[in-house]
C-alpha atoms as a PDB file:
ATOM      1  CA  UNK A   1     -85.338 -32.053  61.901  1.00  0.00           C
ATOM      2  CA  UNK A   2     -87.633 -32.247  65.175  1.00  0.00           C
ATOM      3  CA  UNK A   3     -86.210 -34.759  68.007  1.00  0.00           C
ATOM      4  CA  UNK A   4     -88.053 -37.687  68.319  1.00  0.00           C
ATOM      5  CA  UNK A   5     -88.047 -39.269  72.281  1.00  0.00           C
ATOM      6  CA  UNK A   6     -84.960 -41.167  72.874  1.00  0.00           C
ATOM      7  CA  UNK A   7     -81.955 -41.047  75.307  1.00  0.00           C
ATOM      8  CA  UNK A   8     -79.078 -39.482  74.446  1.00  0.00           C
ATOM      9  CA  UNK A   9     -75.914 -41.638  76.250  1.00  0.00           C
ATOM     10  CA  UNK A  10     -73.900 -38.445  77.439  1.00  0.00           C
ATOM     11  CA  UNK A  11     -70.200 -39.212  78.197  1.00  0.00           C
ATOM     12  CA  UNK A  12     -69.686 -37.190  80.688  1.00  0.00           C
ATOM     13  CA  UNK A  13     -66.919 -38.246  83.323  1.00  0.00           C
ATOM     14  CA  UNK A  14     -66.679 -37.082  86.931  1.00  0.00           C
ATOM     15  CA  UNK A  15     -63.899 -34.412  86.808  1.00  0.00           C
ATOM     16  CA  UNK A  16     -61.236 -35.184  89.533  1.00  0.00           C
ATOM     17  CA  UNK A  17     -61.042 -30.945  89.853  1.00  0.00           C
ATOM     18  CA  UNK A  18     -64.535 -30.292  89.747  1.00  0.00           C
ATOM     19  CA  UNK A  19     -64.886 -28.011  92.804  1.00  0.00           C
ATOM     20  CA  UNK A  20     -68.667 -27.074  93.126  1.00  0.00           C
ATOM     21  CA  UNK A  21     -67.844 -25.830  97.054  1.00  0.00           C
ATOM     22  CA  UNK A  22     -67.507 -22.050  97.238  1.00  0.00           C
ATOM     23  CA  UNK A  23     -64.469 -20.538  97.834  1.00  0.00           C
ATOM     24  CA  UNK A  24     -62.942 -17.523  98.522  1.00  0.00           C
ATOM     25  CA  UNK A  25     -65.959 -15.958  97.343  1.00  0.00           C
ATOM     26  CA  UNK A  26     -68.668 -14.120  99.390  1.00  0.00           C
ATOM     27  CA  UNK A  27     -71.468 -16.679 101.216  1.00  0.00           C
ATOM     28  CA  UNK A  28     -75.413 -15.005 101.703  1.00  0.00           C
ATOM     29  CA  UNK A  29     -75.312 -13.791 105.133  1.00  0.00           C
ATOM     30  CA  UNK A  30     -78.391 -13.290 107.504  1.00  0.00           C
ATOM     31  CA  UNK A  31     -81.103 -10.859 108.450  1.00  0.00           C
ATOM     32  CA  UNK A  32     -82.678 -10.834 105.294  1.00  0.00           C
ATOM     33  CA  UNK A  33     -83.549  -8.120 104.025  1.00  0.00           C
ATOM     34  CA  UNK A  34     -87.369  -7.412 102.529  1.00  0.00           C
ATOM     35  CA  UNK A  35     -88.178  -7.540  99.121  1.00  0.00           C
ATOM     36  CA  UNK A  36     -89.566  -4.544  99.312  1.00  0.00           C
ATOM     37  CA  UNK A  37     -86.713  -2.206 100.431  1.00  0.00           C
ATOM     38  CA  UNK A  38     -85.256   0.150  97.668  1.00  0.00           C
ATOM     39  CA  UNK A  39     -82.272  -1.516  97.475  1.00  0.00           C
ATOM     40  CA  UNK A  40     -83.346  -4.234  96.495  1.00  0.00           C
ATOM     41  CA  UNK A  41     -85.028  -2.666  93.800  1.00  0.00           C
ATOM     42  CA  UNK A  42     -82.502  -0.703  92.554  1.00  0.00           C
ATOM     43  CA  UNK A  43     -79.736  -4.113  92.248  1.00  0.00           C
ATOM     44  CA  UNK A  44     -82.470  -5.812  90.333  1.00  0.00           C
ATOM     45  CA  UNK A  45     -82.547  -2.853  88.116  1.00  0.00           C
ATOM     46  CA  UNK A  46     -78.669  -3.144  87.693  1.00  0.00           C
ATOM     47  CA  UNK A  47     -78.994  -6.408  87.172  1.00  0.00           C
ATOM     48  CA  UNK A  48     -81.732  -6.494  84.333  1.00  0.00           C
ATOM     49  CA  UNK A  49     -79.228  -4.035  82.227  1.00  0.00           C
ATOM     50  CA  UNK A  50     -77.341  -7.145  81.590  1.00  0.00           C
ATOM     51  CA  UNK A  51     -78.429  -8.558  78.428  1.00  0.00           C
ATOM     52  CA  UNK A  52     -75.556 -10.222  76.938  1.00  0.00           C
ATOM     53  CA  UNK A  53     -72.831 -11.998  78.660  1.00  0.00           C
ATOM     54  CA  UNK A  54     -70.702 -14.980  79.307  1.00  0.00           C
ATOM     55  CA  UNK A  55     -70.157 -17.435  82.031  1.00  0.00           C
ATOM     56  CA  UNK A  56     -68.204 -20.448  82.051  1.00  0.00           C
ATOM     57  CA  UNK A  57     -67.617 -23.375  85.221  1.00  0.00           C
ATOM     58  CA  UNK A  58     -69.094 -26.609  86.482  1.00  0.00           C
ATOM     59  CA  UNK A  59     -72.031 -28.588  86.008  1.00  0.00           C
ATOM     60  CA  UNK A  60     -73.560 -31.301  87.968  1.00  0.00           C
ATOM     61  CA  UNK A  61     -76.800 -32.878  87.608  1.00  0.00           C
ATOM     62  CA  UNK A  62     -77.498 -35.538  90.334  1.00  0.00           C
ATOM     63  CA  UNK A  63     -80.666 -38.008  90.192  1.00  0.00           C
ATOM     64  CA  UNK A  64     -81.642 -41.676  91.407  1.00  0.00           C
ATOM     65  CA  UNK A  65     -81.263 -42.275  88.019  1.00  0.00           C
ATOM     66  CA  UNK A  66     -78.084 -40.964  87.047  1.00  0.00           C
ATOM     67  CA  UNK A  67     -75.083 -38.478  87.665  1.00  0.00           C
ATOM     68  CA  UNK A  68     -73.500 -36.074  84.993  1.00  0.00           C
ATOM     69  CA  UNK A  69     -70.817 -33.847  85.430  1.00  0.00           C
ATOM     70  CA  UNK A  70     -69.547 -31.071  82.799  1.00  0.00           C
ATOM     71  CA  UNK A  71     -68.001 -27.863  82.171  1.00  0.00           C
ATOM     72  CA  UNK A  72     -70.640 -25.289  80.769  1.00  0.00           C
ATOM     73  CA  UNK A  73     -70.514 -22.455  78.753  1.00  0.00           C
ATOM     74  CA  UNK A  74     -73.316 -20.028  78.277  1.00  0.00           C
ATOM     75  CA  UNK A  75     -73.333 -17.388  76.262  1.00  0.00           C
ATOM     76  CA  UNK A  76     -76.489 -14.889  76.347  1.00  0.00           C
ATOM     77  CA  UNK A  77     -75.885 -12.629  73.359  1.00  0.00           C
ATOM     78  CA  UNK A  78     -79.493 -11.038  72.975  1.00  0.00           C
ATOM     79  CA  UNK A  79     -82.328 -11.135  75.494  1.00  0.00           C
ATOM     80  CA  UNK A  80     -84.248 -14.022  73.466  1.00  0.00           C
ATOM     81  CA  UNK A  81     -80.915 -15.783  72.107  1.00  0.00           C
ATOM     82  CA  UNK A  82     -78.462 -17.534  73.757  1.00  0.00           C
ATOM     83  CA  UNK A  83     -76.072 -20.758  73.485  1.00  0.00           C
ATOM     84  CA  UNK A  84     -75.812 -23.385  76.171  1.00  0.00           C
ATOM     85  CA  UNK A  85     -72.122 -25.639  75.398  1.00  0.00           C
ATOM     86  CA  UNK A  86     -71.629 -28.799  77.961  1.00  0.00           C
ATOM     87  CA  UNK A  87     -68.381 -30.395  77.541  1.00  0.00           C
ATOM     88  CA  UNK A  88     -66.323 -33.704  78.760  1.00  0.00           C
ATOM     89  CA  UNK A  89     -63.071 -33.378  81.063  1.00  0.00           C
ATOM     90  CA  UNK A  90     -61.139 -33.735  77.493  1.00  0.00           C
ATOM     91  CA  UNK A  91     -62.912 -30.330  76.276  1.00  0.00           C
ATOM     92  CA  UNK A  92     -65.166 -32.295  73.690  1.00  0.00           C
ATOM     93  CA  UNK A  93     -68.702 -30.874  73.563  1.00  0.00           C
ATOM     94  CA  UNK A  94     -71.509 -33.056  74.578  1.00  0.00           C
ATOM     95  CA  UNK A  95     -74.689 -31.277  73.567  1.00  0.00           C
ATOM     96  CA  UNK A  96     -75.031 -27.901  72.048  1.00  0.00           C
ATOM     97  CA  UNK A  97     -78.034 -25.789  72.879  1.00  0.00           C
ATOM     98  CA  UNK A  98     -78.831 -22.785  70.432  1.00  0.00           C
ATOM     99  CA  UNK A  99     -81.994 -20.640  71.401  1.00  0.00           C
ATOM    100  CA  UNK A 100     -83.498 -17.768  69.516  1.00  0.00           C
ATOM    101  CA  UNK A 101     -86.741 -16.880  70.376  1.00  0.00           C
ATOM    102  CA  UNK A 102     -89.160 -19.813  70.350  1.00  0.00           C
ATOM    103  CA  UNK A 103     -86.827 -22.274  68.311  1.00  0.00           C
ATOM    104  CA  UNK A 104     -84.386 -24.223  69.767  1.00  0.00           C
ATOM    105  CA  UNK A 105     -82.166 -26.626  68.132  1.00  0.00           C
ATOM    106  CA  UNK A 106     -79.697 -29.296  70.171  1.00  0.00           C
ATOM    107  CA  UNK A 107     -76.974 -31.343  68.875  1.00  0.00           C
ATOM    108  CA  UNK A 108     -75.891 -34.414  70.278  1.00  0.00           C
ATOM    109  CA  UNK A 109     -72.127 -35.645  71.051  1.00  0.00           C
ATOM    110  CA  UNK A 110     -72.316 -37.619  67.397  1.00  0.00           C
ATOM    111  CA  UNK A 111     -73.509 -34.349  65.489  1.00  0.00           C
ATOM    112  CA  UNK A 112     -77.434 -35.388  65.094  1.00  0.00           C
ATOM    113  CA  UNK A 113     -79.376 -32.213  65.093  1.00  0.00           C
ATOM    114  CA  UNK A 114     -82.649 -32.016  66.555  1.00  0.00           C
ATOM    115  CA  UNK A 115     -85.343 -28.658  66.738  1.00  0.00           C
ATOM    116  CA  UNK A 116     -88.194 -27.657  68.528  1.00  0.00           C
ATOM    117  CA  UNK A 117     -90.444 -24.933  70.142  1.00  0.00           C
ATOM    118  CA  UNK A 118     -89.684 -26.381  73.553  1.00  0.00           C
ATOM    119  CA  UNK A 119     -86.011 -26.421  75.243  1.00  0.00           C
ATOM    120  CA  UNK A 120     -86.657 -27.695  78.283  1.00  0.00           C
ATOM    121  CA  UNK A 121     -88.902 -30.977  77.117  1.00  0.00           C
ATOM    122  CA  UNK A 122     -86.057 -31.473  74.037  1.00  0.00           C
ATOM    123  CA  UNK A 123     -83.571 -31.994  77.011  1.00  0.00           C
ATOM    124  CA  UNK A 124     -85.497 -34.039  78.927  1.00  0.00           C
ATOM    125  CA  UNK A 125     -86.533 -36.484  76.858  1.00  0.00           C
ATOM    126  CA  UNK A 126     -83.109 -36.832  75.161  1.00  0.00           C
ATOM    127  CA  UNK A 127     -80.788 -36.818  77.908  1.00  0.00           C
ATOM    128  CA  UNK A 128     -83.302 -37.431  80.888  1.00  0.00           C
ATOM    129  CA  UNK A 129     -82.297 -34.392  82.666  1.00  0.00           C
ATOM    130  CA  UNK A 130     -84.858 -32.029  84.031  1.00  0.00           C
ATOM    131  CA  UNK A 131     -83.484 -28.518  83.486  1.00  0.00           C
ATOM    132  CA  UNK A 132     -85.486 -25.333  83.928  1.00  0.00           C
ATOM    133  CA  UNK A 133     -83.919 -23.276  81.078  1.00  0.00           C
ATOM    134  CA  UNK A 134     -86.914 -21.021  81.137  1.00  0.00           C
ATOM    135  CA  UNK A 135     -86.185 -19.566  84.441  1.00  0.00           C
ATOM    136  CA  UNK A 136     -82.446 -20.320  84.787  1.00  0.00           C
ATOM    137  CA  UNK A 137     -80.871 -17.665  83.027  1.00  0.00           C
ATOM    138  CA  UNK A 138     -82.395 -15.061  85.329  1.00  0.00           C
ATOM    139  CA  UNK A 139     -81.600 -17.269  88.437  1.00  0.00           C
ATOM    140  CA  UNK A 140     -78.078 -17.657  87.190  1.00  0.00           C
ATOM    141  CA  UNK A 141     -77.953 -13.519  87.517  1.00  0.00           C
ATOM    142  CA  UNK A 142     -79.511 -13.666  90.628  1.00  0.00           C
ATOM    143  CA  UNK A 143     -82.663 -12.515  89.477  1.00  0.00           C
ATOM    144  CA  UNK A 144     -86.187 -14.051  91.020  1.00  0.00           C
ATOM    145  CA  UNK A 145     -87.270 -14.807  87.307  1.00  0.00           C
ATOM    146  CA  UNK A 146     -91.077 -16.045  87.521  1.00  0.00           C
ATOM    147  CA  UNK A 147     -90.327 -16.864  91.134  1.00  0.00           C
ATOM    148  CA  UNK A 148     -92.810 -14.806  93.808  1.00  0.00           C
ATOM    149  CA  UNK A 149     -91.350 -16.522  96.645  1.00  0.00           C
ATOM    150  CA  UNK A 150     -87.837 -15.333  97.557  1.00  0.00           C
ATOM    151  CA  UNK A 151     -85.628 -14.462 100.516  1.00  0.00           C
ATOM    152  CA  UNK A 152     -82.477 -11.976 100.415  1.00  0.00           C
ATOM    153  CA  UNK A 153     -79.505 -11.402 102.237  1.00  0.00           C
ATOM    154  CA  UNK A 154     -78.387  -8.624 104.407  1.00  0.00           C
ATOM    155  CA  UNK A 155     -76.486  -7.148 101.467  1.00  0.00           C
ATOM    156  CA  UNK A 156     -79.896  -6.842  99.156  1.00  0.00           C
ATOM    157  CA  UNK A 157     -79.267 -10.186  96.802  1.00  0.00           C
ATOM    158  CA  UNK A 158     -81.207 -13.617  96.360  1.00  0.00           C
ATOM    159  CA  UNK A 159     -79.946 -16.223  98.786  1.00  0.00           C
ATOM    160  CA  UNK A 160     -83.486 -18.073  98.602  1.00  0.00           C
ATOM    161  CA  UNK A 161     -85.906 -18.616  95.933  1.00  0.00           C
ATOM    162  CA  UNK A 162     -89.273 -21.414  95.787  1.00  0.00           C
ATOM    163  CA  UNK A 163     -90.838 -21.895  92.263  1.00  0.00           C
ATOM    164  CA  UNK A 164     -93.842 -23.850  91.953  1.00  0.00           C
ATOM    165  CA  UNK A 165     -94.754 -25.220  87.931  1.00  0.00           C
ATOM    166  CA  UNK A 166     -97.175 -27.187  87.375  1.00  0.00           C
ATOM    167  CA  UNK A 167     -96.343 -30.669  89.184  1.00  0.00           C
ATOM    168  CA  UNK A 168     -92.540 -29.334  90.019  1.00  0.00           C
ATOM    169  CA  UNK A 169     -91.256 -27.412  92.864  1.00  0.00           C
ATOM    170  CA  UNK A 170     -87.799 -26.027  92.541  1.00  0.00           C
ATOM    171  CA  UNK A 171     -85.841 -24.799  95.010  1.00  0.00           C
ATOM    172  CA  UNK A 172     -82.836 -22.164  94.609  1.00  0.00           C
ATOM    173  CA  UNK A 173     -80.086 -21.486  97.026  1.00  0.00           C
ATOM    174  CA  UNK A 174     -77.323 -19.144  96.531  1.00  0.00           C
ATOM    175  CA  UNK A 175     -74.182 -20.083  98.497  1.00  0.00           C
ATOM    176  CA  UNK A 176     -71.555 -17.454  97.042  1.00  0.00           C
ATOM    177  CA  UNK A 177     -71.450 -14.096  95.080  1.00  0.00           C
ATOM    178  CA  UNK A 178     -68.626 -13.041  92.988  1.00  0.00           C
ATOM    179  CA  UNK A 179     -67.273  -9.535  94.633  1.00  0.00           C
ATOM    180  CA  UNK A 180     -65.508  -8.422  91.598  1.00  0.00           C
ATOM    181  CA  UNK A 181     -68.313  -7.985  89.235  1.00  0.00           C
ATOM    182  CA  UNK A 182     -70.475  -5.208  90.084  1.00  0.00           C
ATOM    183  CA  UNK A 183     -73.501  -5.773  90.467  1.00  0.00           C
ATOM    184  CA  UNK A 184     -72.318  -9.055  92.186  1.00  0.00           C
ATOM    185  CA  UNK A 185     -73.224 -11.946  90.648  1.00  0.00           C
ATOM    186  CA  UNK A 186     -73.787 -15.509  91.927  1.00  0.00           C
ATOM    187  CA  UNK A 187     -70.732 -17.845  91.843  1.00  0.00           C
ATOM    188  CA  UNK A 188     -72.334 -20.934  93.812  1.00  0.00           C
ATOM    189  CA  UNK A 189     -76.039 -22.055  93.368  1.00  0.00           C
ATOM    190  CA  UNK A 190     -77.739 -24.812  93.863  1.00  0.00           C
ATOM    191  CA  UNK A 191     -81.155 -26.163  92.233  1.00  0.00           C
ATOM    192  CA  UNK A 192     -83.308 -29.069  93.506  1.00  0.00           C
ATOM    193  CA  UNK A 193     -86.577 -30.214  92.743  1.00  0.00           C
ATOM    194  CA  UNK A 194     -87.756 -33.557  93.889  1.00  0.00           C
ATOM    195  CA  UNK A 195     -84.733 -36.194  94.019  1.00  0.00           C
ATOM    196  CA  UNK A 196     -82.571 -33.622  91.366  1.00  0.00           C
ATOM    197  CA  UNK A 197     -80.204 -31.923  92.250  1.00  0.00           C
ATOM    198  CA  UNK A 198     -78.349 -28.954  89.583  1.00  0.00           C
ATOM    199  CA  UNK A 199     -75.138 -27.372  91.322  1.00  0.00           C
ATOM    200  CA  UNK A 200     -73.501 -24.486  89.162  1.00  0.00           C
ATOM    201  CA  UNK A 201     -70.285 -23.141  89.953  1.00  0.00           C
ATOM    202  CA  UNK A 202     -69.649 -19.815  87.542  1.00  0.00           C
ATOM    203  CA  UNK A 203     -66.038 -19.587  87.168  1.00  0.00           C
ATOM    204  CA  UNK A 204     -66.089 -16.331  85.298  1.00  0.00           C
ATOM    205  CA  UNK A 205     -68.488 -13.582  83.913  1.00  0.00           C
ATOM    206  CA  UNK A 206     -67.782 -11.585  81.127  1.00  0.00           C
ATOM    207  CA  UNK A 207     -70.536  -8.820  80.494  1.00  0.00           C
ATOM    208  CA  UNK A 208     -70.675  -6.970  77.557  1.00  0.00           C
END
């Protein structure tokens, strides 16, 4: 069934717990570093080894027009497939995202099932959120993704990246790596294009 434009009402609830503020974790720390320098080469390298994993934590999405907060769960289990989950504070999913290569189907909170070639317009024209699925896994790994324009911290990792699409302009800043996993991967980051605003907190990574 393809999605025809409508808004889906997502009942998502501020979470009283919902920490998006980094913690004990590792902030980006300055000089930069160039993007150049072997290093950095040789983490994205690392980095691009990881094809299938799992990372769970908080979602916000913050507009003029509205506010949703979640719990996300994504799980990458080929290079072209993965499964986006957003759930309510009482662990009920929301919307179900299931990609494999250029289809993409989404159900809603009430089971409706809707498919088409495009992720990122299905979302937006459902739920009115603007999310840039395209690019995000790789900026959820800390990888530049289609991104040219990029800054990185004196320990060789994204703090800083500027995408220009089309009309949109989206910002990325990285505001906490998790230590434990190596290669270190982002535990804060923060997306904004425009008056939207996309904070991810990654609570875990499991790689496989």
């Amino acid at each position: 069934m393809t999605f025809a434009p409508r808004r889906l009402a997502l009942k998502l609830l501020p979470l009283a717990s919902l920490v998006l503020a980094a913690c004990s974790i590792h902030q980006p720390t300055a000089p930069g570093k160039s993007p150049d320098s072997p290093q950095w080469q040789a983490h994205q390298q690392e980095v691009s080894k990881i094809t299938q994993f799992q990372t769970r934590g908080a979602f916000a999405y913050l507009s003029d027009k509205q506010k949703v907060y979640a719990r996300f769960n994504w799980q990458q289990t080929a290079p072209d497939r993965y499964r986006l989950l957003l759930t309510n504070p009482l662990g009920s999913t929301e919307l179900q995202l299931d990609a494999q290569g250029n289809v993409v189907q989404l159900v809603d909170n009430k089971g409706k099932r809707y498919t088409s070639n495009d992720a990122e317009k299905m979302i937006s024209q459902l739920t009115g959120m603007d999310i840039p699925l395209q690019n995000l896994r790789q900026w959820m790994l800390g990888l530049p993704g289609d991104a040219t324009d990029y800054q990185l911290d004196s320990q060789y990792r994204l703090t800083h990246v500027n995408y220009r699409r089309d009309d949109q302009q989206w910002q990325v800043s990285y505001q906490g790596y998790d230590q434990k996993q190596q290669p270190a991967l982002p535990a804060n980051l923060e997306l904004k294009q425009g008056d939207q605003r996309i904070k991810l907190k990654m609570d875990s990574w499991t790689l496989k």
